[in-house]
N, C-alpha and C. Protein backbone atom coordinates (compact mmCIF):
# COMPACT_ATOMS: atom_id res chain seq x y z
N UNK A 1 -33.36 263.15 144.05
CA UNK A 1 -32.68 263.15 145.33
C UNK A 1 -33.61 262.69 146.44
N UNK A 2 -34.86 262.95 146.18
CA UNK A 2 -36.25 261.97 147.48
C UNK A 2 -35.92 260.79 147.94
N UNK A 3 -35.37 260.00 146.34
CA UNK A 3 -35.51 258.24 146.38
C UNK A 3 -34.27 258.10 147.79
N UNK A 4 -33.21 258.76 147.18
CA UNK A 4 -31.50 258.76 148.16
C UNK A 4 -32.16 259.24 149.70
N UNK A 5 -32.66 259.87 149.86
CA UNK A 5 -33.39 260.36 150.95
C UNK A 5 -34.07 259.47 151.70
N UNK A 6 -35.03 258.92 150.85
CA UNK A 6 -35.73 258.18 151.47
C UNK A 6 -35.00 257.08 152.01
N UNK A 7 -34.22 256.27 150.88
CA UNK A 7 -33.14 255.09 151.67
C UNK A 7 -32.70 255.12 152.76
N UNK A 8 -31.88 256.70 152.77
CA UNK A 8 -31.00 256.85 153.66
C UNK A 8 -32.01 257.31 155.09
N UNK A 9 -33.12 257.53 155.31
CA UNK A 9 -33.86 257.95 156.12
C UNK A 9 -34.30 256.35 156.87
N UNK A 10 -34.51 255.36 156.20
CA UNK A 10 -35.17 254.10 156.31
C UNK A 10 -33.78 253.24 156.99
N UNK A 11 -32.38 253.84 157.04
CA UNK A 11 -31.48 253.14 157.31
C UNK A 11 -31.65 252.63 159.19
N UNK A 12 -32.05 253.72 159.87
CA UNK A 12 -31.67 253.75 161.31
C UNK A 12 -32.72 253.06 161.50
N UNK A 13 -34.33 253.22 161.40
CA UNK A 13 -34.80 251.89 161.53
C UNK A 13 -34.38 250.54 161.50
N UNK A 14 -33.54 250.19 160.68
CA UNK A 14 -33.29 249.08 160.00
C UNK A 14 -31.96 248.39 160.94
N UNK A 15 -31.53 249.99 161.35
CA UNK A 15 -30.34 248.91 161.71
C UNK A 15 -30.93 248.77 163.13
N UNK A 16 -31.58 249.54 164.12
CA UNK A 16 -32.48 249.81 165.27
C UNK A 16 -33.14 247.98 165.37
N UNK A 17 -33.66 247.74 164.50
CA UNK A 17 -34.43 245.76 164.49
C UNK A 17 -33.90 245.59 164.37
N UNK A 18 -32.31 245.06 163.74
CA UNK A 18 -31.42 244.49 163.19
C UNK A 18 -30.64 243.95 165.27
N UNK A 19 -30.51 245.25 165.33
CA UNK A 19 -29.86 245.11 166.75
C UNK A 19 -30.92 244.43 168.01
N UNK A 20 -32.08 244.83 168.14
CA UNK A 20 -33.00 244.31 168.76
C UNK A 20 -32.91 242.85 168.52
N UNK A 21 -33.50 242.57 167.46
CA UNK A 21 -33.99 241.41 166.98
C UNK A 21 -32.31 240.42 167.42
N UNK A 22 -31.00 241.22 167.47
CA UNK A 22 -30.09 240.05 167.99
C UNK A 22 -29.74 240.07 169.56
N UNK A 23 -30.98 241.02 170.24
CA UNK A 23 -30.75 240.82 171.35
C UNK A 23 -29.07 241.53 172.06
N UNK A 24 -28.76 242.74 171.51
CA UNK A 24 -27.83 243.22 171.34
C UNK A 24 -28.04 244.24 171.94
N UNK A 25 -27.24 244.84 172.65
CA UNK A 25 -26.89 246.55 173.43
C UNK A 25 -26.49 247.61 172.59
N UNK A 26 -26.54 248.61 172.51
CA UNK A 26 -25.59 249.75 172.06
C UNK A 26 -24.39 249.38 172.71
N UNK A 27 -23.83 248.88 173.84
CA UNK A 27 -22.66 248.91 174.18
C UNK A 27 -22.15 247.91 173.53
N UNK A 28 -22.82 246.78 173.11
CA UNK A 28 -22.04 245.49 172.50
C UNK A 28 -21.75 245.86 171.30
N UNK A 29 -22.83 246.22 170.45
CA UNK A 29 -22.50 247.09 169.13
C UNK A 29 -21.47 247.56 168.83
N UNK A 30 -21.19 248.72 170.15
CA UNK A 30 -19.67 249.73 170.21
C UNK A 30 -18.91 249.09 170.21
N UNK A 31 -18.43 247.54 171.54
CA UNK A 31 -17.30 247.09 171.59
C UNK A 31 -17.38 246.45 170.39
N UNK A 32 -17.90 245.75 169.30
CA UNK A 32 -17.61 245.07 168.15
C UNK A 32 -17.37 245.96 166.96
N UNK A 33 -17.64 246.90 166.95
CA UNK A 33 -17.59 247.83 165.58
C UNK A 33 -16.32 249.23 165.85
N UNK A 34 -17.03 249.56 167.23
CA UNK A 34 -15.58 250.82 167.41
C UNK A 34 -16.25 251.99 166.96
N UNK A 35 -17.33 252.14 167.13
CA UNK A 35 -18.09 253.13 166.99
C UNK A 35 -18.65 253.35 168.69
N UNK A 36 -18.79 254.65 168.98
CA UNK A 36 -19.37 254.85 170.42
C UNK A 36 -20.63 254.79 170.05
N UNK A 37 -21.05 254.87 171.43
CA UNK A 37 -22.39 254.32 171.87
C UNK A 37 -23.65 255.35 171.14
N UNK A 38 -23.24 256.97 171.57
CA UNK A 38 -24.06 258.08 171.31
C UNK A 38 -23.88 257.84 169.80
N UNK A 39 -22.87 257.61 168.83
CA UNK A 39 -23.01 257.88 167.49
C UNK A 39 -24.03 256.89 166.64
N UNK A 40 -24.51 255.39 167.74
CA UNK A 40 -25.29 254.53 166.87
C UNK A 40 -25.78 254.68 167.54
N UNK A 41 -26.99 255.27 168.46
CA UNK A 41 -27.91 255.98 169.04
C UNK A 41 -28.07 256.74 167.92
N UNK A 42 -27.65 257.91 167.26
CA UNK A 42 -28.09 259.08 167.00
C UNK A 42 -28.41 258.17 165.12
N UNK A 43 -27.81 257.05 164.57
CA UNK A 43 -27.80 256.68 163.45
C UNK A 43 -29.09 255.89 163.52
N UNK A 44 -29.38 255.30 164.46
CA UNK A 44 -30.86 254.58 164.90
C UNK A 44 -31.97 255.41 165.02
N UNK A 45 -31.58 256.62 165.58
CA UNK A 45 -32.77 257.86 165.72
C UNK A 45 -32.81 258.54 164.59
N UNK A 46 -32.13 258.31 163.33
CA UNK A 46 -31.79 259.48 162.28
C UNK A 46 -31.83 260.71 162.17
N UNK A 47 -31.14 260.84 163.73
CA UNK A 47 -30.13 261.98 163.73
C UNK A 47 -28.54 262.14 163.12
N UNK A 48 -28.24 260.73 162.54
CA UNK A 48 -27.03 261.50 162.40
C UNK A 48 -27.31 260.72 160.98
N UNK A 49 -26.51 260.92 160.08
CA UNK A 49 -26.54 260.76 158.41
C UNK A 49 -25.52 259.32 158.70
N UNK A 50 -26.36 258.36 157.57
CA UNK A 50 -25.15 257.13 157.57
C UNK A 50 -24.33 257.11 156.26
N UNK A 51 -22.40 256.54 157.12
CA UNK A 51 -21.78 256.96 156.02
C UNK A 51 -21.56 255.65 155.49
N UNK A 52 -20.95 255.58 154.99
CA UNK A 52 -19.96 254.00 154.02
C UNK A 52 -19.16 253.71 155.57
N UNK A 53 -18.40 254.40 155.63
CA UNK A 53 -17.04 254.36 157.06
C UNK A 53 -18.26 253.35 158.10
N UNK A 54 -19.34 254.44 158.33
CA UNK A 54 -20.05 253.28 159.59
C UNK A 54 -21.11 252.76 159.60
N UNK A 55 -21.30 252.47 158.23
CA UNK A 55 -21.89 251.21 157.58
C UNK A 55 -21.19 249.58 157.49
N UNK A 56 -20.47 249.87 156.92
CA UNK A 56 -19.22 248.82 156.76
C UNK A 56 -19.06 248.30 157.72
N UNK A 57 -18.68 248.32 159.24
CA UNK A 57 -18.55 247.66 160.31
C UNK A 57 -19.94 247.43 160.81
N UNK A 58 -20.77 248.09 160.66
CA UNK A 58 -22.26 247.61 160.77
C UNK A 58 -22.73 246.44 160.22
N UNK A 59 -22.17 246.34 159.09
CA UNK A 59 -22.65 245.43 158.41
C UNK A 59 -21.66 243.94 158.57
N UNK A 60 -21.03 243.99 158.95
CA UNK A 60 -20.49 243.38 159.02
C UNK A 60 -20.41 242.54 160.77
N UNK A 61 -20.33 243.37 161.84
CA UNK A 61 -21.16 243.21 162.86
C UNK A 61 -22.72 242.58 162.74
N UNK A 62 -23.36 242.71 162.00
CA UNK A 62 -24.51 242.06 162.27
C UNK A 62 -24.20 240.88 161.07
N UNK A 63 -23.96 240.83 160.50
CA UNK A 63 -23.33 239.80 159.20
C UNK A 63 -24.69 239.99 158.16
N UNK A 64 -24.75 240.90 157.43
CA UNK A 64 -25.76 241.20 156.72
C UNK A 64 -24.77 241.99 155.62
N UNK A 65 -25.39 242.06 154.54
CA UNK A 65 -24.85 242.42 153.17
C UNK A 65 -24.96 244.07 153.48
N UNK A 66 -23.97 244.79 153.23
CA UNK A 66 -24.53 246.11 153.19
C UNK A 66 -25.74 246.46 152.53
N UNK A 67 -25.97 245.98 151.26
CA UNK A 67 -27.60 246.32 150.50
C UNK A 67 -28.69 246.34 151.32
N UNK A 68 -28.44 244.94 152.65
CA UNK A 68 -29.80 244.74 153.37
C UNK A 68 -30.11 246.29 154.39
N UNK A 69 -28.78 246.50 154.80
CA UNK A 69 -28.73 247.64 155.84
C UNK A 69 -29.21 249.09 155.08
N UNK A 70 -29.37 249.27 153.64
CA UNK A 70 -29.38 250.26 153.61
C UNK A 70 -30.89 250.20 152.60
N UNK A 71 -31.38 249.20 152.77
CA UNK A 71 -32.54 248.48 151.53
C UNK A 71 -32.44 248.85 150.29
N UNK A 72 -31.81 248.59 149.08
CA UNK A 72 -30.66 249.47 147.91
C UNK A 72 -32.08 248.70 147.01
N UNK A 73 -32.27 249.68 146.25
CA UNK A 73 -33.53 248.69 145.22
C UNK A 73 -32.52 247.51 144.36
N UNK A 74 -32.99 247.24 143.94
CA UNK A 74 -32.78 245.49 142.83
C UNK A 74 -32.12 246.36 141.94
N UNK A 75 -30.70 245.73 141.93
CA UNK A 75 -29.57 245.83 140.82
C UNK A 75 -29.94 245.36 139.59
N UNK A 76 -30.52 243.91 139.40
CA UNK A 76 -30.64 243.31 137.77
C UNK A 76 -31.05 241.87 138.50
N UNK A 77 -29.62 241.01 137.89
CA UNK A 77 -29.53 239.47 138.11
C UNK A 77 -29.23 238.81 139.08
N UNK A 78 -29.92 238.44 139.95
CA UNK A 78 -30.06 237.91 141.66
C UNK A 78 -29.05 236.43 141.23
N UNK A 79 -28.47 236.22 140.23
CA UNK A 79 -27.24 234.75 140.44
C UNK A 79 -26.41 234.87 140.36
N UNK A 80 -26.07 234.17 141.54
CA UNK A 80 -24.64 233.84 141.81
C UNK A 80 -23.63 233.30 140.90
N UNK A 81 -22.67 233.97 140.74
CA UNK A 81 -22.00 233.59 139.05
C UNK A 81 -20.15 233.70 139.79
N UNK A 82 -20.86 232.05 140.32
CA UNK A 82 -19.27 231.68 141.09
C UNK A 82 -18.00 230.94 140.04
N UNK A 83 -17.02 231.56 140.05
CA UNK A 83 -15.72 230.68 139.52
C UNK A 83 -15.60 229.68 140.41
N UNK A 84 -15.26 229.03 139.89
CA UNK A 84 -14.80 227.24 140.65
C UNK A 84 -13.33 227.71 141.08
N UNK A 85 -13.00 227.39 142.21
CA UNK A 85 -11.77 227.11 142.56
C UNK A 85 -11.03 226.08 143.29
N UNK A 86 -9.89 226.05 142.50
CA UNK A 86 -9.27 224.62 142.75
C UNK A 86 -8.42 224.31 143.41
N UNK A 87 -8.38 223.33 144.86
CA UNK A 87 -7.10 223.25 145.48
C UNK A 87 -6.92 222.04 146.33
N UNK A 88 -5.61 221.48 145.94
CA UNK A 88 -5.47 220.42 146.34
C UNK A 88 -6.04 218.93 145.45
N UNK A 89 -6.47 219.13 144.14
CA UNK A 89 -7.45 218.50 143.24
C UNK A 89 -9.15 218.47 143.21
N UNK A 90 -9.37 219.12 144.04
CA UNK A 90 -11.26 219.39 144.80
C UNK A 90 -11.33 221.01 144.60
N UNK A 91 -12.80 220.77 143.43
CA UNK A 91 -13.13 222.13 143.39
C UNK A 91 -14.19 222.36 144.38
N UNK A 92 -13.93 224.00 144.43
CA UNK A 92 -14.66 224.54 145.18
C UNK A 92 -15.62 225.30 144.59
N UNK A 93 -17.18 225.28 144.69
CA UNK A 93 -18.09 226.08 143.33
C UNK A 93 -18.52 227.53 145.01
N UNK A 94 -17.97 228.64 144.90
CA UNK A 94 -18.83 229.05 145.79
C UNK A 94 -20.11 229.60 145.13
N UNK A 95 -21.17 229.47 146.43
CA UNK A 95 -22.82 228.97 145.97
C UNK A 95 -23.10 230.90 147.14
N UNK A 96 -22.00 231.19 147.87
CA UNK A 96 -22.26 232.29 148.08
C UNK A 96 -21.65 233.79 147.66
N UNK A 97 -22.25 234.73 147.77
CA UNK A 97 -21.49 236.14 147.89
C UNK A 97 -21.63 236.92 149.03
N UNK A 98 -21.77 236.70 149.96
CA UNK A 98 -21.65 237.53 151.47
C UNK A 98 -20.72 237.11 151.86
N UNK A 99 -19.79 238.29 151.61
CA UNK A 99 -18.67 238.15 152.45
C UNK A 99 -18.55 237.61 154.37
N UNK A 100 -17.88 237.07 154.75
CA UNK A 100 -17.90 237.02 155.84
C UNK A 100 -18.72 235.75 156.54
N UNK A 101 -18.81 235.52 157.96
CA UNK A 101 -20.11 234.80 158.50
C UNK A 101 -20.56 233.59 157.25
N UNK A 102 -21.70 233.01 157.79
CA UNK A 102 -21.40 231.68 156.85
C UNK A 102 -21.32 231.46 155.61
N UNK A 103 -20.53 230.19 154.54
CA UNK A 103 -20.50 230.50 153.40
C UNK A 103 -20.95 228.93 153.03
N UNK A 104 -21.13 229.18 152.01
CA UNK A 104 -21.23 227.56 150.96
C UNK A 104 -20.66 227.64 149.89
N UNK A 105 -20.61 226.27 149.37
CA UNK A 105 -19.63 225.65 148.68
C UNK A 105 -20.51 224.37 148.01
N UNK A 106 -20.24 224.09 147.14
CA UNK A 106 -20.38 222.65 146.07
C UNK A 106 -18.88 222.27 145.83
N UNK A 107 -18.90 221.03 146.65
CA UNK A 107 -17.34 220.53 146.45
C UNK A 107 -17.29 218.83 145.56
N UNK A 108 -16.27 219.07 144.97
CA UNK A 108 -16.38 217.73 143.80
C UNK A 108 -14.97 217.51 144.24
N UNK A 109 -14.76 216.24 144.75
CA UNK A 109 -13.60 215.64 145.16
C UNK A 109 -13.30 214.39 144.30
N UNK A 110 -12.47 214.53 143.55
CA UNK A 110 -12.44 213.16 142.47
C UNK A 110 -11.95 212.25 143.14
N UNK A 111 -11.99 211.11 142.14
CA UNK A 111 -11.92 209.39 143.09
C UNK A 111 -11.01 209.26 143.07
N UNK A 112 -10.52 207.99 144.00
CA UNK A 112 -9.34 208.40 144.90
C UNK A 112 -8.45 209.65 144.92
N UNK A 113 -8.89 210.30 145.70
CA UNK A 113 -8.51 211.91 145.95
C UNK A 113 -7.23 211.61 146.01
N UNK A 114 -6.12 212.87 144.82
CA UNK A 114 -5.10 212.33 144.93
C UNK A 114 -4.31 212.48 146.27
N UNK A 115 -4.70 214.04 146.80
CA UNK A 115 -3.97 214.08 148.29
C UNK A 115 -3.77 212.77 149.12
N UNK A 116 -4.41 211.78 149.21
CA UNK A 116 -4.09 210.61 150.10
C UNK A 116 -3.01 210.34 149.92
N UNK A 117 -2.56 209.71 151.12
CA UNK A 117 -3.20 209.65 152.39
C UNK A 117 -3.71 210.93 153.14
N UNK A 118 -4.37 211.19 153.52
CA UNK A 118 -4.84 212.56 154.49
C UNK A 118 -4.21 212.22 156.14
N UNK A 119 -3.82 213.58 156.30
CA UNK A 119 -3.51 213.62 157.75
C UNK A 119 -4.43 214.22 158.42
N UNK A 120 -5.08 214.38 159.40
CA UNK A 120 -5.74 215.00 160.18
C UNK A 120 -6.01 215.76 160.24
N UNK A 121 -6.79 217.53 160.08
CA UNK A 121 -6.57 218.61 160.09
C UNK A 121 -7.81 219.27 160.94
N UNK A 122 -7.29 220.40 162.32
CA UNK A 122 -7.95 220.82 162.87
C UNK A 122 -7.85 222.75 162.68
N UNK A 123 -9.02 223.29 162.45
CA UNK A 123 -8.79 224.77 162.20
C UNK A 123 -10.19 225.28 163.18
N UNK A 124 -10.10 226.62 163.21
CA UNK A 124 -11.48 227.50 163.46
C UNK A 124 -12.57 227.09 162.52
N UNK A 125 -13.56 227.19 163.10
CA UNK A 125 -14.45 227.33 162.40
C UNK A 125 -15.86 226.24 162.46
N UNK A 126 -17.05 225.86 162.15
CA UNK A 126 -18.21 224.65 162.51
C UNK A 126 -18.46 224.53 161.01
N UNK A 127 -18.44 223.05 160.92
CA UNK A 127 -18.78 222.85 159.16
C UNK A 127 -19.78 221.87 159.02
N UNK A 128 -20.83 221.90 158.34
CA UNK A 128 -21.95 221.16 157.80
C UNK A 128 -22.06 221.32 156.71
N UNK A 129 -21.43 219.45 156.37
CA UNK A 129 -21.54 218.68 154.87
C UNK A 129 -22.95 217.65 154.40
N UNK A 130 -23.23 217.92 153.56
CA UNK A 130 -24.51 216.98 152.78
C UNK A 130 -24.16 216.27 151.75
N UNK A 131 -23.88 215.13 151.67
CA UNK A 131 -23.59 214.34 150.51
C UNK A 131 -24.78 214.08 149.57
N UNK A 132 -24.23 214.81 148.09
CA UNK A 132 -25.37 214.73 147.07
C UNK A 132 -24.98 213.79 146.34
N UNK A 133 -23.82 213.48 145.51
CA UNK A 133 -23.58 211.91 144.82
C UNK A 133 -22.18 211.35 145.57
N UNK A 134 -22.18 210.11 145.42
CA UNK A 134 -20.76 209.40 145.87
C UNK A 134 -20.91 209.12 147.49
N UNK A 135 -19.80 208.55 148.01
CA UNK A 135 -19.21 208.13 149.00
C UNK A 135 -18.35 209.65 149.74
N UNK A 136 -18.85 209.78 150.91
CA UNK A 136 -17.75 210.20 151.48
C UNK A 136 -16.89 209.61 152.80
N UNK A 137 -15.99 209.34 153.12
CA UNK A 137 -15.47 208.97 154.07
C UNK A 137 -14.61 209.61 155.09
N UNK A 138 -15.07 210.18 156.16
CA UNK A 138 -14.80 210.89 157.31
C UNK A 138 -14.55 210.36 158.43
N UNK A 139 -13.30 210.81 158.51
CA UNK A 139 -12.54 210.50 160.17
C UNK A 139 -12.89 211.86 160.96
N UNK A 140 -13.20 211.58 161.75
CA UNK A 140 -13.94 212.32 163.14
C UNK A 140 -13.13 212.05 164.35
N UNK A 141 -11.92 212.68 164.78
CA UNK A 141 -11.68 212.32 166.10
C UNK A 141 -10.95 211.13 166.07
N UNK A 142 -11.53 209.91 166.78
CA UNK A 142 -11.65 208.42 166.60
C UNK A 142 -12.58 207.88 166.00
N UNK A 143 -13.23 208.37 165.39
CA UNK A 143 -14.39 207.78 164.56
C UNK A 143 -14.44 207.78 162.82
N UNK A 144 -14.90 206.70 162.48
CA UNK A 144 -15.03 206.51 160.98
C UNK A 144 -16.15 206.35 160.56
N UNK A 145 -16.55 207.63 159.75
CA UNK A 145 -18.22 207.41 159.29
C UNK A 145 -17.81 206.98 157.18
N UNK A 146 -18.99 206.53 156.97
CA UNK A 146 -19.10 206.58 155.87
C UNK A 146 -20.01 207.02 155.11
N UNK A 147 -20.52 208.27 154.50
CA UNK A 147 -21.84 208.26 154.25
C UNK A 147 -22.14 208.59 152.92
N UNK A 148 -23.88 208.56 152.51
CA UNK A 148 -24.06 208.58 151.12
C UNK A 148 -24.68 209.49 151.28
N UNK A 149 -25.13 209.67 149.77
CA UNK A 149 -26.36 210.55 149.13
C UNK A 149 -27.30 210.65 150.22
N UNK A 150 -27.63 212.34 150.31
CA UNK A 150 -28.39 212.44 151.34
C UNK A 150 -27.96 212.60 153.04
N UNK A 151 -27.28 211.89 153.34
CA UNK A 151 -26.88 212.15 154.58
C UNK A 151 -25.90 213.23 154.95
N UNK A 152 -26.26 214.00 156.35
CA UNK A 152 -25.61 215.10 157.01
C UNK A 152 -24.74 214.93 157.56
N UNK A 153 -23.39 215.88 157.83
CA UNK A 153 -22.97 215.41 159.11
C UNK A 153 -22.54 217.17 159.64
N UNK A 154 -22.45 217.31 160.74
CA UNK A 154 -22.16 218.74 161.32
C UNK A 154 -20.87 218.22 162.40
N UNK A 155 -19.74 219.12 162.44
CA UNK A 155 -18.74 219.28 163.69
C UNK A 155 -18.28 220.36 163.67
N UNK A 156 -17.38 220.03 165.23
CA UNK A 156 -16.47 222.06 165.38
C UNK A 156 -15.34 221.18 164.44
N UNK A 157 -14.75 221.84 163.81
CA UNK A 157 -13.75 221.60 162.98
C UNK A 157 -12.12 222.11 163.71
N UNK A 158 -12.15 222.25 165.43
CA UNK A 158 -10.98 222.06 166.10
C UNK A 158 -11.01 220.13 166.44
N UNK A 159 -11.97 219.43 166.01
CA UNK A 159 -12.06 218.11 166.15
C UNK A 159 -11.02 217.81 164.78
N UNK A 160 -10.33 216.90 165.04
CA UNK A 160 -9.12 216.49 164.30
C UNK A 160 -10.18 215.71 163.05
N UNK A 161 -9.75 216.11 161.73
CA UNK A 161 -10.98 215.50 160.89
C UNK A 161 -10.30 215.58 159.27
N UNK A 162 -10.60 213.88 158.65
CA UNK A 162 -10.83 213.75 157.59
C UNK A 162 -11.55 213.81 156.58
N UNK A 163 -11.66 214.20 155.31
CA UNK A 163 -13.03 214.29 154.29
C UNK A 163 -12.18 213.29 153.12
N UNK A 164 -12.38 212.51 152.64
CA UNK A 164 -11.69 211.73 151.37
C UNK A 164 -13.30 211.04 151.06
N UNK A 165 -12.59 211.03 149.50
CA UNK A 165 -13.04 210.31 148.49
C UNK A 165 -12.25 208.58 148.14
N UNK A 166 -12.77 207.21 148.47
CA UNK A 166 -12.09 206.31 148.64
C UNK A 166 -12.74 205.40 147.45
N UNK A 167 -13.66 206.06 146.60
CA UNK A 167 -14.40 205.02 145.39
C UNK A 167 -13.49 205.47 144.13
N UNK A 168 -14.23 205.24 143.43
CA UNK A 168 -13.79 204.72 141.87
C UNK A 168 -14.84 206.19 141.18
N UNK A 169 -15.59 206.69 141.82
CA UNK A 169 -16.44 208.03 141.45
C UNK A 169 -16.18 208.85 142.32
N UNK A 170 -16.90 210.18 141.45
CA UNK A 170 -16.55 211.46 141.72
C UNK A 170 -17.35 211.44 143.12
N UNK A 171 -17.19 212.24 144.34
CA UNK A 171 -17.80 212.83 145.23
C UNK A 171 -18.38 213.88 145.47
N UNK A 172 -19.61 214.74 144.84
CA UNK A 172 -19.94 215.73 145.25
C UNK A 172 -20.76 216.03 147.11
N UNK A 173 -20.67 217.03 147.41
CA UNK A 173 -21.19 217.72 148.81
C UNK A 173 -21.35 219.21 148.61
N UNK A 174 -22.29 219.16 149.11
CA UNK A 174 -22.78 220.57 149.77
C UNK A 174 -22.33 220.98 150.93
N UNK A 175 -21.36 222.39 151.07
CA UNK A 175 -21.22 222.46 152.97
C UNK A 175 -21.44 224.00 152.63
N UNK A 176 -21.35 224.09 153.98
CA UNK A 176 -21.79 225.05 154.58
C UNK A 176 -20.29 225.27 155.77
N UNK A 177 -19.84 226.37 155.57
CA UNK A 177 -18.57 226.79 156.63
C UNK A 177 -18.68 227.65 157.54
N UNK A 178 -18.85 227.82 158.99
CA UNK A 178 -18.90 228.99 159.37
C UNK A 178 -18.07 229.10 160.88
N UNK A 179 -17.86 230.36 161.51
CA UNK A 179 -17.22 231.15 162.21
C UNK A 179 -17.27 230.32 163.31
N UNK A 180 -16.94 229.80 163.88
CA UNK A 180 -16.56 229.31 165.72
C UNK A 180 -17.77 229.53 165.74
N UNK A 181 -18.75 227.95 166.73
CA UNK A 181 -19.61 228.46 167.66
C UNK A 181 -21.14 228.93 166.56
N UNK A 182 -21.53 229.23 165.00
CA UNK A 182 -22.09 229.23 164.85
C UNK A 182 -22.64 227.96 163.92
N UNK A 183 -23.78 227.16 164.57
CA UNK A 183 -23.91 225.74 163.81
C UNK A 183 -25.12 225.74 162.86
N UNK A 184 -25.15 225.08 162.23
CA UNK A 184 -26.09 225.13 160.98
C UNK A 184 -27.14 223.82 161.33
N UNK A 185 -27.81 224.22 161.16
CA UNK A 185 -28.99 222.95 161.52
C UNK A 185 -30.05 222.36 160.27
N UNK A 186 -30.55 221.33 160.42
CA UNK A 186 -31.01 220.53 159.42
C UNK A 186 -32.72 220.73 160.22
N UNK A 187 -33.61 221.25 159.68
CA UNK A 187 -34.91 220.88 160.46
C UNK A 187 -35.62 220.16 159.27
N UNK A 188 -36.93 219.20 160.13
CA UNK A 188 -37.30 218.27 159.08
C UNK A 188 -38.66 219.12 159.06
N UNK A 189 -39.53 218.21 158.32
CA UNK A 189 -40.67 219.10 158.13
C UNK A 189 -41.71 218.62 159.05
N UNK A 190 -41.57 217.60 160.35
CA UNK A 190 -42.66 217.27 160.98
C UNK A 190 -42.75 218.44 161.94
């Protein structure tokens, strides 16, 4: 019962930097989770015992895996052991398991994608694609890119936008999907 102890003792630290480090209030905390102010005060001071109930919106508020919030020792096998899912003829490999906040994907769009023609489609959300084999061809707005192996492209995805496959080969990409407003960046190594 020490080890459970100890976890659970190491939690309010954890979530205490967690909140700092985003430059975050106890009051912002409260309005996003619905927890008052004094009760994540007293969970930061480990005065008060943390439960599942106000963990869960914690964790999810800061977009962190519950395991990180509560530092859970090593389960076993750290891989990701994603089903492919299929829709519209383009699978989707997800490359993540955190629920929530940003995700990835390995997407294989076969040649001439049968959905074509594509219409336009604008939703929530900022998406950054990396083309690893094939052609992709993206309508942007008014704009027509074409790009290969290797090349990035990032937008808000309320921009009216196409993704097709227009070759004779398969199209794979790497993206990355995430929440309004949070963008994914490419840094080089200079």
């Amino acid at each position: 019962m020490a080890d459970l102890d100890d976890v659970l003792n190491g939690v309010g630290p954890r979530l205490r930097a967690l909140r700092v480090e985003r430059g975050a209030t106890l009051a912002d905390l409260s309005a996003r989770t619905g927890i008052s102010v004094s009760t994540l005060s007293r969970l930061e001071a480990g005065q008060r015992r943390p439960t599942l109930e106000l963990l869960l919106p914690l964790a999810q508020a800061h977009r962190v895996a519950l395991d990180e919030l509560v530092d859970a020792p090593e389960t076993g096998d750290p891989r990701v052991r994603a089903r492919p899912i299929v829709r519209h003829g383009r699978t989707f490999v997800p490359l993540t398991r955190r629920p929530g906040g940003v995700q990835a994907f390995k997407i294989v769009v076969p040649p001439h994608d049968p959905a074509e023609p594509f219409e336009p489609r604008v939703h929530e959300g900022y998406e950054w694609i990396y083309v690893l084999s094939g052609r992709l061809h993206l309508v942007l707005g008014g704009r027509t890119l074409d790009l290969v192996p290797g090349e990035v492209v990032e937008f808000d995805t309320r921009t009216p936008h196409v993704i097709a496959n227009r070759t004779d080969e398969p199209l794979e990409l790497l993206g990355l999907f995430g929440p309004q407003g949070e963008r994914m960046h490419v840094r080089s190594g200079r």
